[in-house]
Each structure stands twice: as C-alpha cells, then as structure tokens.
Protein backbone atom coordinates (compact mmCIF):
# COMPACT_ATOMS: atom_id res chain seq x y z
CA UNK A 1 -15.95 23.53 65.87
CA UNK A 2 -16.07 21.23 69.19
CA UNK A 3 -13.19 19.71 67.85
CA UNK A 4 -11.32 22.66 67.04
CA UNK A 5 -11.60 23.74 70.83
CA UNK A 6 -10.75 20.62 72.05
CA UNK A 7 -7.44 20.56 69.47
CA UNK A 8 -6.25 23.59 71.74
CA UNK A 9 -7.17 23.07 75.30
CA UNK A 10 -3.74 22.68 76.66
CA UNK A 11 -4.21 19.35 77.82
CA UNK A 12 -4.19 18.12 74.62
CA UNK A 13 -1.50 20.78 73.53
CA UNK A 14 0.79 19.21 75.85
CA UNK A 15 0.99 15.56 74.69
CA UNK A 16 3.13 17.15 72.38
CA UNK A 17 5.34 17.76 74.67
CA UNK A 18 7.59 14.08 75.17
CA UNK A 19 8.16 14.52 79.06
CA UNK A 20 4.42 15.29 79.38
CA UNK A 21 3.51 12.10 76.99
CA UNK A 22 5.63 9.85 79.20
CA UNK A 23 4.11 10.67 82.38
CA UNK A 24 0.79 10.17 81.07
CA UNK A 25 1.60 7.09 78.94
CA UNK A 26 3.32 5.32 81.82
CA UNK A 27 4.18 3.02 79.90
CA UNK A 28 1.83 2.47 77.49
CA UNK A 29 2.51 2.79 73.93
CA UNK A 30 -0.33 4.69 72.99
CA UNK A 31 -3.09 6.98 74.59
CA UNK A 32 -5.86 4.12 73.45
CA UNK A 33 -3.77 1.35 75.88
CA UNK A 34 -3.73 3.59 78.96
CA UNK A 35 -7.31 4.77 78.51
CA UNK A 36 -8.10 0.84 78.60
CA UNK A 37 -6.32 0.42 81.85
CA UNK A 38 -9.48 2.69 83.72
CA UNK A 39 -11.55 1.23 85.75
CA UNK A 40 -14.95 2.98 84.84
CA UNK A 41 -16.48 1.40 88.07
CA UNK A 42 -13.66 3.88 90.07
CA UNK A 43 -14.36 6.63 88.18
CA UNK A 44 -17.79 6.57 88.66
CA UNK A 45 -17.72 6.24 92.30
CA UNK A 46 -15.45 9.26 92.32
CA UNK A 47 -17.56 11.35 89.94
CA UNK A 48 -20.63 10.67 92.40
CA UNK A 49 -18.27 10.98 95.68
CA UNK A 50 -17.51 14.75 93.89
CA UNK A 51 -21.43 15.51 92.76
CA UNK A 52 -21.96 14.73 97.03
CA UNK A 53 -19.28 16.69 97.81
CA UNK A 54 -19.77 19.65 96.00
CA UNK A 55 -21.14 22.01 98.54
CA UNK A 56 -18.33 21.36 101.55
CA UNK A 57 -16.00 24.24 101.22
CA UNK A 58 -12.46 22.08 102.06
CA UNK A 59 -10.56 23.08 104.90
CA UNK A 60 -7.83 24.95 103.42
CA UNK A 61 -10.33 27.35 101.35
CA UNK A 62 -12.24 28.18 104.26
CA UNK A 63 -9.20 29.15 106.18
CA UNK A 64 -8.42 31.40 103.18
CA UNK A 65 -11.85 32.73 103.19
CA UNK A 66 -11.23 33.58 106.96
CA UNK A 67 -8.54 35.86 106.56
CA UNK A 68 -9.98 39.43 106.71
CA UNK A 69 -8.04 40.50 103.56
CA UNK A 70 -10.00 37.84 101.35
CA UNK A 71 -13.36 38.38 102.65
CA UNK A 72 -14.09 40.95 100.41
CA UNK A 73 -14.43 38.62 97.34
CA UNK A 74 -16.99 36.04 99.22
C-alpha cells in the first residue's frame, strides 16, 4: 500500500511530465545519477538547521498573522 501512495503523490506524478524531468534531471540521465550528486553531509545540516528552527514564525507569516482580518484563524 505505501507504495501505492507514494506512486500518486504528485511529485512523483510529475516526472512524467518531460519539462518537469529535465529540470530535475539537470542533466543527468537518470533519477539514480542525480540522487548520487547529494551531499548527505548538506542535507543533514539543513534537516537539523530546520528541526532548530521550527518554532520561529518567519517574518513574512507573522506580518500576515498581524493583519486584523487573519487573526481570527491563530
């Protein structure tokens, strides 16, 4: 079943779309060749920069969260 709902996310819906497959690819010939090009060591420090993160409200949400006609909803 996991794979079923990952078969129709539309991320993965969309690589079979060629302009989207390009992008992504970048080059590459295949998925497996651009996946190799990640530097885990990045993504890791980003993932843990994000789990730090997670409580600031950015800037531009908390000016939206300002506006009287949004307050309602926080």
């Amino acid at each position: 079943m996991w794979v079923a709902i990952l078969a129709d996310t539309p991320l993965v819906r969309n690589l079979e779309n060629a302009e989207y497959q390009k992008i992504i690819l970048n080059g590459c010939s295949s998925l497996a060749e651009r996946f190799s090009q990640i530097d885990d060591r990045i993504v890791r420090d980003q993932l843990k920069q994000a789990e730090e993160n997670c409580e600031r409200i950015p800037p531009e949400v908390k000016k939206i969260i300002s506006q009287t006609k949004y307050r309602h909803f926080f």
